[in-house]
PDB file of N, CA and C in Angstrom:
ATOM      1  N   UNK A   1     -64.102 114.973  59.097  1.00  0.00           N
ATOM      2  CA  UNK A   1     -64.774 115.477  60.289  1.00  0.00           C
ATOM      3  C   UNK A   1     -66.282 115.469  60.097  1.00  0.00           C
ATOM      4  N   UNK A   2     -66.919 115.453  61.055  1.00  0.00           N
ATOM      5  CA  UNK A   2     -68.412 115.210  61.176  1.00  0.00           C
ATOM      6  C   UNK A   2     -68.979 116.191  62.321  1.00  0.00           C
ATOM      7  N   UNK A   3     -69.657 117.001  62.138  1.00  0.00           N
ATOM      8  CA  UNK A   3     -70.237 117.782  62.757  1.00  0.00           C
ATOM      9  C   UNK A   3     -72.016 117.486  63.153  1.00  0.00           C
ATOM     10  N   UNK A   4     -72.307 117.304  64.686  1.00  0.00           N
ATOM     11  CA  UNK A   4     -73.268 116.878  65.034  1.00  0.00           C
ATOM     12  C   UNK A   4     -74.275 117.833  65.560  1.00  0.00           C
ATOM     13  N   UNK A   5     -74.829 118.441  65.137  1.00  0.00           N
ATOM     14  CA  UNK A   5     -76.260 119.536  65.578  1.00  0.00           C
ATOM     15  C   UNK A   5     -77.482 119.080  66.503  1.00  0.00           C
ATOM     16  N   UNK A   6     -77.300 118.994  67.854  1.00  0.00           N
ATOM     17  CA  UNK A   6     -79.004 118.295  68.251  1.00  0.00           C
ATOM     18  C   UNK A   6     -79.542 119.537  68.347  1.00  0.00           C
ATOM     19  N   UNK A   7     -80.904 118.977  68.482  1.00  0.00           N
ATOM     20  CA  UNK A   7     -82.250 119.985  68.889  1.00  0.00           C
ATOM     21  C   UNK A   7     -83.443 119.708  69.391  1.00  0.00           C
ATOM     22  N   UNK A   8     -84.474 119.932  69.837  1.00  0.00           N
ATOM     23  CA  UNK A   8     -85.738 119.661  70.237  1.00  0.00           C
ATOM     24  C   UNK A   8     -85.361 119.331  71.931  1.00  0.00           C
ATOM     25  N   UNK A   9     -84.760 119.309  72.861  1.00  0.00           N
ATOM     26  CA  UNK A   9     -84.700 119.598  73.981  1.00  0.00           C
ATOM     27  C   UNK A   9     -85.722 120.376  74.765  1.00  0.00           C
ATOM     28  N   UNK A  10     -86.038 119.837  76.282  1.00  0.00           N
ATOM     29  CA  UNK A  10     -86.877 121.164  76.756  1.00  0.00           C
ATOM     30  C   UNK A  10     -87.637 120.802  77.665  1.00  0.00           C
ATOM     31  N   UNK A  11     -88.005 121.119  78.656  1.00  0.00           N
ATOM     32  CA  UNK A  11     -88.783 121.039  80.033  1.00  0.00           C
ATOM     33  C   UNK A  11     -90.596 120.342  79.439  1.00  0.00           C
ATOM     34  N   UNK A  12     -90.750 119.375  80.083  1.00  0.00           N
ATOM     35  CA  UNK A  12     -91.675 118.528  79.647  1.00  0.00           C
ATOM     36  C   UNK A  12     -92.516 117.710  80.547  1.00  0.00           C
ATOM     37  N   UNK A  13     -93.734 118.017  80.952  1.00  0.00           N
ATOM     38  CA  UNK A  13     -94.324 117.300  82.067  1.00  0.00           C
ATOM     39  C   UNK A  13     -94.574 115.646  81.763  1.00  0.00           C
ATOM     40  N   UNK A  14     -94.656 114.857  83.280  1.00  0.00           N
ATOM     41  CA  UNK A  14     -94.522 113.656  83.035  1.00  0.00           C
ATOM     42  C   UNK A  14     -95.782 113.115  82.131  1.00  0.00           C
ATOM     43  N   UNK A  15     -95.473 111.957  81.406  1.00  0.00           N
ATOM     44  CA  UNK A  15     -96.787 111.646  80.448  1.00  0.00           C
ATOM     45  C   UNK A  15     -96.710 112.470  78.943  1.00  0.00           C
ATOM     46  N   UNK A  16     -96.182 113.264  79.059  1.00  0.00           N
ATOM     47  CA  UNK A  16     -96.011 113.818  77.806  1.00  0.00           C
ATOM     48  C   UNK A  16     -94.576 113.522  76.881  1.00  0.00           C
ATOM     49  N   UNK A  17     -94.910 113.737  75.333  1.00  0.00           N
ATOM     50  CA  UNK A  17     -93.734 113.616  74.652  1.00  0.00           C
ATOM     51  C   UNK A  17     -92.510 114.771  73.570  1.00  0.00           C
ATOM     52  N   UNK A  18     -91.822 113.935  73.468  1.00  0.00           N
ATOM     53  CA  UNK A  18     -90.810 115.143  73.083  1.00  0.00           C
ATOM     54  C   UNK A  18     -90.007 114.128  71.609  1.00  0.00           C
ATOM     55  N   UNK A  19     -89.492 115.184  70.455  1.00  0.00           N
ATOM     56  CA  UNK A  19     -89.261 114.397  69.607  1.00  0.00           C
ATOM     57  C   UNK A  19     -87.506 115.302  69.366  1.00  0.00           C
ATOM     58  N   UNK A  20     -86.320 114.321  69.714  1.00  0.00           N
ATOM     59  CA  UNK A  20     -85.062 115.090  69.279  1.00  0.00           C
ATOM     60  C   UNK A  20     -84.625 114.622  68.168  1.00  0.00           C
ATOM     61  N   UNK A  21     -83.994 115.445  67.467  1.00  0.00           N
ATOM     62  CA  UNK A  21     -82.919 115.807  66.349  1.00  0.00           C
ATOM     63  C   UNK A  21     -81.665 115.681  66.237  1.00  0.00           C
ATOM     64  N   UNK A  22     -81.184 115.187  65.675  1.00  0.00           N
ATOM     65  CA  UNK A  22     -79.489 115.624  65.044  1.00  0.00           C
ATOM     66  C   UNK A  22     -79.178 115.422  64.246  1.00  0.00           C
ATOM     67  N   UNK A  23     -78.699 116.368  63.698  1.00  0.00           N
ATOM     68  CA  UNK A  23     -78.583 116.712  62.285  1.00  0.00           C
ATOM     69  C   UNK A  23     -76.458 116.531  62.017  1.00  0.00           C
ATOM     70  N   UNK A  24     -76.451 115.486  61.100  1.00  0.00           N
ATOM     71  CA  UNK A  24     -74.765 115.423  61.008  1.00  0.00           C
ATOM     72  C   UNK A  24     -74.654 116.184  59.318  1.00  0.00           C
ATOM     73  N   UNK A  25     -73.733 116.645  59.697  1.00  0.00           N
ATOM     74  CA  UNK A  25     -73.142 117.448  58.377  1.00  0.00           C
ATOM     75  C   UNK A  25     -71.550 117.090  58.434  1.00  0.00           C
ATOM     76  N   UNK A  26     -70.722 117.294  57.101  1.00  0.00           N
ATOM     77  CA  UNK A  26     -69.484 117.117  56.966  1.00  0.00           C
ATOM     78  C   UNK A  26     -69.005 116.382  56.439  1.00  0.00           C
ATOM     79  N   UNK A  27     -67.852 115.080  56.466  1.00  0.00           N
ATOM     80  CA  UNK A  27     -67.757 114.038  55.587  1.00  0.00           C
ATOM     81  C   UNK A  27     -68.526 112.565  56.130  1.00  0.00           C
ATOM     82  N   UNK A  28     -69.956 112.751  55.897  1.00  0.00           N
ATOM     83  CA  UNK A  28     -70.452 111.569  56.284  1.00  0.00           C
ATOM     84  C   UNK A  28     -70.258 109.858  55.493  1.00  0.00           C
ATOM     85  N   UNK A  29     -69.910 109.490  55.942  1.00  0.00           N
ATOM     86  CA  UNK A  29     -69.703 108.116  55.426  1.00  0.00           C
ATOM     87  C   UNK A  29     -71.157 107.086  54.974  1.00  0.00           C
ATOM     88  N   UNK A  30     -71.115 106.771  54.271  1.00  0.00           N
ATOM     89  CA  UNK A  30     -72.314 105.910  53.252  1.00  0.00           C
ATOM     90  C   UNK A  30     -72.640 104.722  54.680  1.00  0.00           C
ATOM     91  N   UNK A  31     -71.192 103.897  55.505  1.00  0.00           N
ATOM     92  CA  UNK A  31     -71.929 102.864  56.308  1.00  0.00           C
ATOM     93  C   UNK A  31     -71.322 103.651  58.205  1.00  0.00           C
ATOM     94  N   UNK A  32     -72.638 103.947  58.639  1.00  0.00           N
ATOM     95  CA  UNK A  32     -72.641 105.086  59.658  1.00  0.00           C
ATOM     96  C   UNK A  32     -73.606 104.293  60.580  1.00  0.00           C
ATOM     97  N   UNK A  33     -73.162 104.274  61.630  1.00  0.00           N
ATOM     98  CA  UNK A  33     -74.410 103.833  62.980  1.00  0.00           C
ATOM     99  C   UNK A  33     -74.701 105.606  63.546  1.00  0.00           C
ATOM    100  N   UNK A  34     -75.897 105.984  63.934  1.00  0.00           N
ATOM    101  CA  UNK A  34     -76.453 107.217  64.435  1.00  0.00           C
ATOM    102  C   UNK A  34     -77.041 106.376  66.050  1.00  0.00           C
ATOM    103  N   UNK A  35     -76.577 107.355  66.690  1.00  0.00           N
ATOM    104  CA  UNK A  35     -77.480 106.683  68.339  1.00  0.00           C
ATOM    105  C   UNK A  35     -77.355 108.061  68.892  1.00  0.00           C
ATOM    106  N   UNK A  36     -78.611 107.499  70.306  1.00  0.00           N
ATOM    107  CA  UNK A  36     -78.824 108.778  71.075  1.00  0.00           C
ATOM    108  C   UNK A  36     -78.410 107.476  72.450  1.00  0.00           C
ATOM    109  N   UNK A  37     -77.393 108.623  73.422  1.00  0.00           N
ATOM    110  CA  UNK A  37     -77.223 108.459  74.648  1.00  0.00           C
ATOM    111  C   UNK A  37     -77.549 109.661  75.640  1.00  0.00           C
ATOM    112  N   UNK A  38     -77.750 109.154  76.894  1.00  0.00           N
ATOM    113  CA  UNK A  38     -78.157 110.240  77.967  1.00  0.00           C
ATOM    114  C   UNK A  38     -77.391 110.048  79.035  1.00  0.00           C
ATOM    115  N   UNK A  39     -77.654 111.170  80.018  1.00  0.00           N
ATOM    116  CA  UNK A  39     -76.771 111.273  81.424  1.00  0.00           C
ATOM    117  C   UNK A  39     -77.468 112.126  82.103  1.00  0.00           C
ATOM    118  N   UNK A  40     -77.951 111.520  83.137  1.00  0.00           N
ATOM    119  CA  UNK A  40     -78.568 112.158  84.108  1.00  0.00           C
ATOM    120  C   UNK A  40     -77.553 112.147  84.965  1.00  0.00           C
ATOM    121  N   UNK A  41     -77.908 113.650  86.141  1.00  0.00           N
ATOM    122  CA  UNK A  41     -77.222 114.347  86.908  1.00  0.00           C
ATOM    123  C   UNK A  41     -76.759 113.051  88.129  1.00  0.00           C
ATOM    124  N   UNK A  42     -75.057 113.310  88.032  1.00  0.00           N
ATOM    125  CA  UNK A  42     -74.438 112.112  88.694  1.00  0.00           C
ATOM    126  C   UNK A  42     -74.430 110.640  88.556  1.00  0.00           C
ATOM    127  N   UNK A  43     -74.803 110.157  87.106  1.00  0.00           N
ATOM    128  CA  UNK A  43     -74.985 109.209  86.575  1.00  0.00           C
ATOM    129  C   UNK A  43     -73.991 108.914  85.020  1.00  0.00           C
ATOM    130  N   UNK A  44     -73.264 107.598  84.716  1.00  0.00           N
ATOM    131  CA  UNK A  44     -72.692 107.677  83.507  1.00  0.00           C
ATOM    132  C   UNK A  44     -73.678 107.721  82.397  1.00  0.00           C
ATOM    133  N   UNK A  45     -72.873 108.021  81.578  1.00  0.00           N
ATOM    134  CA  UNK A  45     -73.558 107.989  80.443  1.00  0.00           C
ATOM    135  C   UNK A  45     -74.473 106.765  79.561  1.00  0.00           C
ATOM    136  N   UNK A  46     -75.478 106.447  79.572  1.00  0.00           N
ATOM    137  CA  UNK A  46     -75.920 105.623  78.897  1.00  0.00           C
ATOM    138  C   UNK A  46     -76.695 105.203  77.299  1.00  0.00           C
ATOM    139  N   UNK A  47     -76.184 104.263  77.173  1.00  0.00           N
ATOM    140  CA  UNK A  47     -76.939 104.256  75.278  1.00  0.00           C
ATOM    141  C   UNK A  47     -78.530 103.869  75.667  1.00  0.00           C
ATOM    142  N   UNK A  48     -79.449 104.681  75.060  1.00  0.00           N
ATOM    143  CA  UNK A  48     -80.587 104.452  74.726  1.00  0.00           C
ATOM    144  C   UNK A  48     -80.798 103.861  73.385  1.00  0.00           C
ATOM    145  N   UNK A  49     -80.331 104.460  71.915  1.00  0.00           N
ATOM    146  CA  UNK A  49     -80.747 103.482  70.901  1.00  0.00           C
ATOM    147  C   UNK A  49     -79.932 103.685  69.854  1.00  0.00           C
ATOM    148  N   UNK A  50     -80.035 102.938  68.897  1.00  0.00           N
ATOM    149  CA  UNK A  50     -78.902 103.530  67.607  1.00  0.00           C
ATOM    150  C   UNK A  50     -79.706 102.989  66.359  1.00  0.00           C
ATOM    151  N   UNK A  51     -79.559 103.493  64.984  1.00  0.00           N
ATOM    152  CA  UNK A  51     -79.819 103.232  63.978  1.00  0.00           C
ATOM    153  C   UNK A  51     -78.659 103.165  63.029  1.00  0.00           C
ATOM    154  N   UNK A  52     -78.829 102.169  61.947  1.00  0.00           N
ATOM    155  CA  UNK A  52     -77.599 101.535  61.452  1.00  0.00           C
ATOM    156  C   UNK A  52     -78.075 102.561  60.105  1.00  0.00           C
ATOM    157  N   UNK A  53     -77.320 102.389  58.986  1.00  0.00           N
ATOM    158  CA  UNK A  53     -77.626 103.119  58.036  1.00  0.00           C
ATOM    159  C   UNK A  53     -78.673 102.634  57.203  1.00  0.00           C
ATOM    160  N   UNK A  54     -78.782 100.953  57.149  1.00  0.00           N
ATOM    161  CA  UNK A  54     -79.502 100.348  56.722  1.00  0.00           C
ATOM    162  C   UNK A  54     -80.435 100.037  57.789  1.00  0.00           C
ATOM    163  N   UNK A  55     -81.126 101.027  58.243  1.00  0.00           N
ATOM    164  CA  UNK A  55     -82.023 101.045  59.364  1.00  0.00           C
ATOM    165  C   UNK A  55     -82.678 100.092  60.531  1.00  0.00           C
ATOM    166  N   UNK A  56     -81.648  99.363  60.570  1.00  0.00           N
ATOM    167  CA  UNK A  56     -81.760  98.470  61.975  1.00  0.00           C
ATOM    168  C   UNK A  56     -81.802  98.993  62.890  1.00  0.00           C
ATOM    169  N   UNK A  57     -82.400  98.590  64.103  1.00  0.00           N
ATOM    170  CA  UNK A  57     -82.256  99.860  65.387  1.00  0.00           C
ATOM    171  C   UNK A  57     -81.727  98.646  66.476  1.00  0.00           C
ATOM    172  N   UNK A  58     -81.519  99.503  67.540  1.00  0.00           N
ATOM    173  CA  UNK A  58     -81.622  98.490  68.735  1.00  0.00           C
ATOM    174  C   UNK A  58     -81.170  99.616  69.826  1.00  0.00           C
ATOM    175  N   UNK A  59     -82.164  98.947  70.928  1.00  0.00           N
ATOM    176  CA  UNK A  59     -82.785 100.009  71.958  1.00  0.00           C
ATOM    177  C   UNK A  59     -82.055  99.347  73.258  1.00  0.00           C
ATOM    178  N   UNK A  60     -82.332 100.066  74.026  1.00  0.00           N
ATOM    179  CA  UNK A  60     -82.107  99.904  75.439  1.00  0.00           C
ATOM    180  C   UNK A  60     -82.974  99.442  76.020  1.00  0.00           C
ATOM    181  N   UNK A  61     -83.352  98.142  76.906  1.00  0.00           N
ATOM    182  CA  UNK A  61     -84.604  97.462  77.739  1.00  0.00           C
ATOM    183  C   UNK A  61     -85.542  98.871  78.549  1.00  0.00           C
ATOM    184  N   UNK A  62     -85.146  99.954  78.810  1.00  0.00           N
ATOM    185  CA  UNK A  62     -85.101 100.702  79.961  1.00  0.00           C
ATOM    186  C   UNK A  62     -86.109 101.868  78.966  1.00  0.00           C
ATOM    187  N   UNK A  63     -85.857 102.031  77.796  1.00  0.00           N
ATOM    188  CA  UNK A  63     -86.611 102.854  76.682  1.00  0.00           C
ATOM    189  C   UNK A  63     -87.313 102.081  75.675  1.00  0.00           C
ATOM    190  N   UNK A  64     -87.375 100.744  75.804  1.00  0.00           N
ATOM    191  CA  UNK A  64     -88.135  99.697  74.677  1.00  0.00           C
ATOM    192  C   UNK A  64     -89.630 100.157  74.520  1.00  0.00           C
ATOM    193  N   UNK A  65     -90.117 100.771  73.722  1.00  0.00           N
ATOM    194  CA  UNK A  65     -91.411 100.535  73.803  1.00  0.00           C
ATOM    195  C   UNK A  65     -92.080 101.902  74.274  1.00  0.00           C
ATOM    196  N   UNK A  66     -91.227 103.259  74.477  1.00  0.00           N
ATOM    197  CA  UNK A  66     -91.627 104.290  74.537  1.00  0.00           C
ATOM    198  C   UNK A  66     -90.454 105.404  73.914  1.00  0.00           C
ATOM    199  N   UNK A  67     -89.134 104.670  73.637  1.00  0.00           N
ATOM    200  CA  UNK A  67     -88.658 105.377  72.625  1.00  0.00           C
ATOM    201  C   UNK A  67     -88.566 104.622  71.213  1.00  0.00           C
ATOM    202  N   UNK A  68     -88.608 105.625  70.212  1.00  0.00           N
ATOM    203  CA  UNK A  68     -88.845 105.609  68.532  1.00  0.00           C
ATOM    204  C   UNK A  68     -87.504 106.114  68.260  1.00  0.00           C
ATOM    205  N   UNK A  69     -86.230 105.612  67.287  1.00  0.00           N
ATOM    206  CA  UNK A  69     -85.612 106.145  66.674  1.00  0.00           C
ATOM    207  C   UNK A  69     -85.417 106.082  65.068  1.00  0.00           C
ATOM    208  N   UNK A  70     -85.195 106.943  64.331  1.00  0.00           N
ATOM    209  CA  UNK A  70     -85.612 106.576  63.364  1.00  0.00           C
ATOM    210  C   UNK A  70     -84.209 107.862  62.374  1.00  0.00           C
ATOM    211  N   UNK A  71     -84.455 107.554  61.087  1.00  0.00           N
ATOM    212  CA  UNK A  71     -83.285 107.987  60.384  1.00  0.00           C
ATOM    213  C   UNK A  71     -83.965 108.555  58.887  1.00  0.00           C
ATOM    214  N   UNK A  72     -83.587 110.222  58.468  1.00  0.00           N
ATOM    215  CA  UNK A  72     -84.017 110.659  57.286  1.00  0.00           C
ATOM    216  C   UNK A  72     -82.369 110.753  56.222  1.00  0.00           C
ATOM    217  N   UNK A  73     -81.949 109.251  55.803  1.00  0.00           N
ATOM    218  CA  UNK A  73     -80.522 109.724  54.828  1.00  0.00           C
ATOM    219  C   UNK A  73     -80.343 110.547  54.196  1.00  0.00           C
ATOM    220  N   UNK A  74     -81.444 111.184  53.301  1.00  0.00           N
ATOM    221  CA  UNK A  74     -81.017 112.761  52.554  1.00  0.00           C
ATOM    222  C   UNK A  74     -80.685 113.486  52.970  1.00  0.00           C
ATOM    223  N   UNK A  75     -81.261 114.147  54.173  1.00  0.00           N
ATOM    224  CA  UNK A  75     -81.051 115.061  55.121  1.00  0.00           C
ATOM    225  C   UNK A  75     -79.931 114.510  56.527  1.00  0.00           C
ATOM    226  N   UNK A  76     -79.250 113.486  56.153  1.00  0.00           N
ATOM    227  CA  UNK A  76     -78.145 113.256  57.289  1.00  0.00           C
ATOM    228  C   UNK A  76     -78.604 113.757  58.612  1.00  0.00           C
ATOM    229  N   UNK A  77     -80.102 112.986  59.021  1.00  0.00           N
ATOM    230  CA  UNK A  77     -80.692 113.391  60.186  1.00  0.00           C
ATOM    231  C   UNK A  77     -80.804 112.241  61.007  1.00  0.00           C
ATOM    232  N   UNK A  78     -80.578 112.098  62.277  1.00  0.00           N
ATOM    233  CA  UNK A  78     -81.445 111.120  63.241  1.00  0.00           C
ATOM    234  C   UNK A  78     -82.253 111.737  64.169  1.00  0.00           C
ATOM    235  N   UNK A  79     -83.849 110.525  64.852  1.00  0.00           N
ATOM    236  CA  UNK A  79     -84.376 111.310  65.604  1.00  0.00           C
ATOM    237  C   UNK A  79     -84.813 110.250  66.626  1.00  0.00           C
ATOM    238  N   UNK A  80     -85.345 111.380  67.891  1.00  0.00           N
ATOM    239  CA  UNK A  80     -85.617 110.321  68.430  1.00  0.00           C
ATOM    240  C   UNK A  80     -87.228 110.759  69.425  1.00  0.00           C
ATOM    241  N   UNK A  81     -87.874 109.509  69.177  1.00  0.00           N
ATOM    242  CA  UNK A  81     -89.339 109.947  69.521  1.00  0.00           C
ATOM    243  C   UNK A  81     -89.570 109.977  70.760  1.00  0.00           C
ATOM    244  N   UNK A  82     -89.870 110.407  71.866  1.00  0.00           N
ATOM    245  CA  UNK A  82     -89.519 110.024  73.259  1.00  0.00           C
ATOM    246  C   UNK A  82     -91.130 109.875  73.431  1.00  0.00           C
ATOM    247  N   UNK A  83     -91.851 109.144  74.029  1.00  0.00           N
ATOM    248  CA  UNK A  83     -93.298 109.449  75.015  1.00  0.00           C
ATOM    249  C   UNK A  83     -93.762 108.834  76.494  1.00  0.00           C
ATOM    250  N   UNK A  84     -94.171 109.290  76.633  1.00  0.00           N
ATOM    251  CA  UNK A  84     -94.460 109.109  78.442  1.00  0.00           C
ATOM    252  C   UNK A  84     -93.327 109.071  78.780  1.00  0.00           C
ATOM    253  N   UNK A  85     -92.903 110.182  78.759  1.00  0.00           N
ATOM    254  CA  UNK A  85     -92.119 111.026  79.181  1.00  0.00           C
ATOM    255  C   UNK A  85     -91.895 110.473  81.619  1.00  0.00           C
ATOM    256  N   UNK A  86     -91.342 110.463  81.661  1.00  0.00           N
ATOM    257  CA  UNK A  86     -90.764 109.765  83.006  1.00  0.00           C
ATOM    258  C   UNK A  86     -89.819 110.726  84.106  1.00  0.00           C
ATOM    259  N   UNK A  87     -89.490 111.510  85.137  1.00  0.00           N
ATOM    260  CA  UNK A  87     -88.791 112.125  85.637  1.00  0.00           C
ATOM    261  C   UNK A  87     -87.266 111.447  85.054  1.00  0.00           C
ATOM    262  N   UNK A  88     -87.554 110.429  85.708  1.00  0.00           N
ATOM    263  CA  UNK A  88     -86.337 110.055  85.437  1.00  0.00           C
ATOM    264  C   UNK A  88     -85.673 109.402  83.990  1.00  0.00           C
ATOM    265  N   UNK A  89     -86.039 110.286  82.927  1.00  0.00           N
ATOM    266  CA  UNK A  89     -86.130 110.553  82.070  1.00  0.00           C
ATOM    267  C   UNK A  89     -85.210 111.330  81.257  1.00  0.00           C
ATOM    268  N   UNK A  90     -85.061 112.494  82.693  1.00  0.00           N
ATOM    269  CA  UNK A  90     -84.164 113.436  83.080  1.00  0.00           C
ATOM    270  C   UNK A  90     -82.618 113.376  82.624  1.00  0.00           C
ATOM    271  N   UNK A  91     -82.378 114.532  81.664  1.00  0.00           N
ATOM    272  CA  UNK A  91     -80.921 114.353  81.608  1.00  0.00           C
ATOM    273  C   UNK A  91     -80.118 115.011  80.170  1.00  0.00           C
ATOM    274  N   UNK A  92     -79.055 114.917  79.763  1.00  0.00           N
ATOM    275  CA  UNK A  92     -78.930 115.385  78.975  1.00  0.00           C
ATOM    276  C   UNK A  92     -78.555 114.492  77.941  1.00  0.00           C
ATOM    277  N   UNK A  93     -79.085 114.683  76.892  1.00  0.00           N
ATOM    278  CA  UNK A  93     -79.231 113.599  75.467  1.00  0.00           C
ATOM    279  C   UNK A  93     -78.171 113.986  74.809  1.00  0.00           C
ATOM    280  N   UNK A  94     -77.254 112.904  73.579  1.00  0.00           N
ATOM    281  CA  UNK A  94     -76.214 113.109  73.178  1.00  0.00           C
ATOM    282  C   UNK A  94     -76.220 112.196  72.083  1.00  0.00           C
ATOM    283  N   UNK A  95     -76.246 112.844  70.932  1.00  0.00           N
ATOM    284  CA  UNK A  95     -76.275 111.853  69.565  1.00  0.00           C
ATOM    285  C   UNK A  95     -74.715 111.102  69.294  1.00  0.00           C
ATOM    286  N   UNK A  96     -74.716 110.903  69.160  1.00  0.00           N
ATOM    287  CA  UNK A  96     -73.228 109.974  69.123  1.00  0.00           C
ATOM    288  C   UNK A  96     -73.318 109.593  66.984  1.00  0.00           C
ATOM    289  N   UNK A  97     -72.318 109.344  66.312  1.00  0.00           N
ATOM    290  CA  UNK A  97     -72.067 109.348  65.016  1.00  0.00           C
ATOM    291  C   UNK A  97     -70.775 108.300  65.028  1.00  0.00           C
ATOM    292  N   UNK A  98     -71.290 106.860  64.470  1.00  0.00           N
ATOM    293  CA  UNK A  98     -69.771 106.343  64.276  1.00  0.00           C
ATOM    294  C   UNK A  98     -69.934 105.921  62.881  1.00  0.00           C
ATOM    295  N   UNK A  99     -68.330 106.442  62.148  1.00  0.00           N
ATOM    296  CA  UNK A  99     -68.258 106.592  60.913  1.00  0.00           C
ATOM    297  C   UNK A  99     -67.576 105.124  60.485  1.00  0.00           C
ATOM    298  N   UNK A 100     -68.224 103.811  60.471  1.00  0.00           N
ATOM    299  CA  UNK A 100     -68.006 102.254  60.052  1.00  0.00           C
ATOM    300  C   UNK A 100     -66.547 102.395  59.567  1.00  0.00           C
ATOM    301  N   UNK A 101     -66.813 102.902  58.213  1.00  0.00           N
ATOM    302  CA  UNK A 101     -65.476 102.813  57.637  1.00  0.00           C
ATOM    303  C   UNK A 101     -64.193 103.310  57.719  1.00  0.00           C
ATOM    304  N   UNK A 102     -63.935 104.312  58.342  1.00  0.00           N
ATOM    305  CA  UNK A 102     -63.162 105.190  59.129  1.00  0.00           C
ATOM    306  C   UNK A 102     -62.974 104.560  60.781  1.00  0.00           C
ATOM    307  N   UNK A 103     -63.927 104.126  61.307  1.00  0.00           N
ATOM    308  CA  UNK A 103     -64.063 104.163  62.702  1.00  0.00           C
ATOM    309  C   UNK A 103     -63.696 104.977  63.495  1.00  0.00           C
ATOM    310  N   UNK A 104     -64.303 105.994  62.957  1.00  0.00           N
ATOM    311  CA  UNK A 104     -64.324 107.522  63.980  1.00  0.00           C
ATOM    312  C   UNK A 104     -65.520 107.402  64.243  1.00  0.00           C
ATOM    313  N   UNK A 105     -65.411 107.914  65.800  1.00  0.00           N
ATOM    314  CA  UNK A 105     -66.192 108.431  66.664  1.00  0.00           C
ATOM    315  C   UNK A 105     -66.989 109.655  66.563  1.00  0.00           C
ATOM    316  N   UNK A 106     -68.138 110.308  66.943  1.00  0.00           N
ATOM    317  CA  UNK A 106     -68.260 111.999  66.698  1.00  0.00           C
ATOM    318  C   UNK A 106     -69.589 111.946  67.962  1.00  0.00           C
ATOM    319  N   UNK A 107     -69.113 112.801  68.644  1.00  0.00           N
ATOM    320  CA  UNK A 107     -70.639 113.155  69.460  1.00  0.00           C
ATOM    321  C   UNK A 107     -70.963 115.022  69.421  1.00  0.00           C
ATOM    322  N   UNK A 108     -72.418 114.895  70.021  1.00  0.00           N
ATOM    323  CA  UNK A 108     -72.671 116.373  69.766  1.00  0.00           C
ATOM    324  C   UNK A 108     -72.586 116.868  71.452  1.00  0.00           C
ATOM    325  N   UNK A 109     -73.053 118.174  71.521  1.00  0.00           N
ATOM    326  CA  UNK A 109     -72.733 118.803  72.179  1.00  0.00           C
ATOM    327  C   UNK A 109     -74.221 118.478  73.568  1.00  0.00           C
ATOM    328  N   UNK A 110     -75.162 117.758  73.134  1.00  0.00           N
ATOM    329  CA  UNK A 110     -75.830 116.902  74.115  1.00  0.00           C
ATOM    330  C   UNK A 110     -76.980 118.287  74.193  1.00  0.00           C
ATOM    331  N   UNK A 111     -78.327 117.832  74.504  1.00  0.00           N
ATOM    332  CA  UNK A 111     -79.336 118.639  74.487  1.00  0.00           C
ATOM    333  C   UNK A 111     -80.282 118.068  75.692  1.00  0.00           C
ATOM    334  N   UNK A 112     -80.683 119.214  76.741  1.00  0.00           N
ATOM    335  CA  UNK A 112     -80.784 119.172  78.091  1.00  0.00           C
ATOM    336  C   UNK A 112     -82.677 118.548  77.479  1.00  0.00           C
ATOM    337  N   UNK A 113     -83.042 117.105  78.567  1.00  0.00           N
ATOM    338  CA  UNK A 113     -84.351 116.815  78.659  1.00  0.00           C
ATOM    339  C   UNK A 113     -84.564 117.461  79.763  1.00  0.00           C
ATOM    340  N   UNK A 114     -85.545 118.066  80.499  1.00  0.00           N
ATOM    341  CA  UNK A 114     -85.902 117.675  81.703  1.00  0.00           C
ATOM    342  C   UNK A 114     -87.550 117.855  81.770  1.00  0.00           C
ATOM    343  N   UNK A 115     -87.756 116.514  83.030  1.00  0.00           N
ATOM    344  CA  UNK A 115     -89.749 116.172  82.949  1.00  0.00           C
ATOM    345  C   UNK A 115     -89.649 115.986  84.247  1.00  0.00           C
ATOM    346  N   UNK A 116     -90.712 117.392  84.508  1.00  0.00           N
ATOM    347  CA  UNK A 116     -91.119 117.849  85.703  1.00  0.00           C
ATOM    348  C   UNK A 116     -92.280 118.148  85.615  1.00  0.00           C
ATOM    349  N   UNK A 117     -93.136 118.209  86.853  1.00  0.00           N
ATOM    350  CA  UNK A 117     -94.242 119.399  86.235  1.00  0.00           C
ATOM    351  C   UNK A 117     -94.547 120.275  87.478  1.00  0.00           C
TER     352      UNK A 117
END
């Protein structure tokens, strides 16, 4: 089992940035993809970016170039850099954890953006 912790969520005017967290604890596996997906209100869920363990990334056209994701392995952390920040931006973020060798799935409990001002 893999247990997924986000954080850094939070009301954020447009133009400005925000940096999220998730922190996996439990039996993490050595070859692990980490990604952040979102869902804005009445919308499916979509992948914004993922990092491989061996730190490859790959982004979404829609966040290229104003989101940063990035990966601390000691600390079984992923993050994700958000800037210029966008209304529609809006939504709730969700780290997702797939364990390669196992091929289990794990998501967290999703951490509310919202950019208003």
């Amino acid at each position: 089992q893999v247990q997924l912790v986000e954080s850094g969520g939070g009301l954020v005017q447009p133009g400005r940035s925000l940096r999220l967290s998730c922190a996996a604890s439990g039996s993490i596996s050595s070859s692990n993809v980490m990604g952040w997906y979102r869902q804005a209100p009445g919308k499916a869920r979509e992948f914004l970016a993922q990092i491989q363990s061996d730190s490859t990334t790959t982004y979404a056209d829609s966040v290229k170039g104003r989101f940063t994701i990035s990966r601390d392995n000691a600390k079984n952390t992923v993050y994700l850099q958000m800037n210029s920040l966008q209304p529609e931006d809006t939504g709730l973020y969700y780290c997702r954890f797939l364990d390669k060798l196992r091929d289990y799935l794990y998501w967290g409990q999703g951490t509310q953006v919202t950019v208003a001002s």
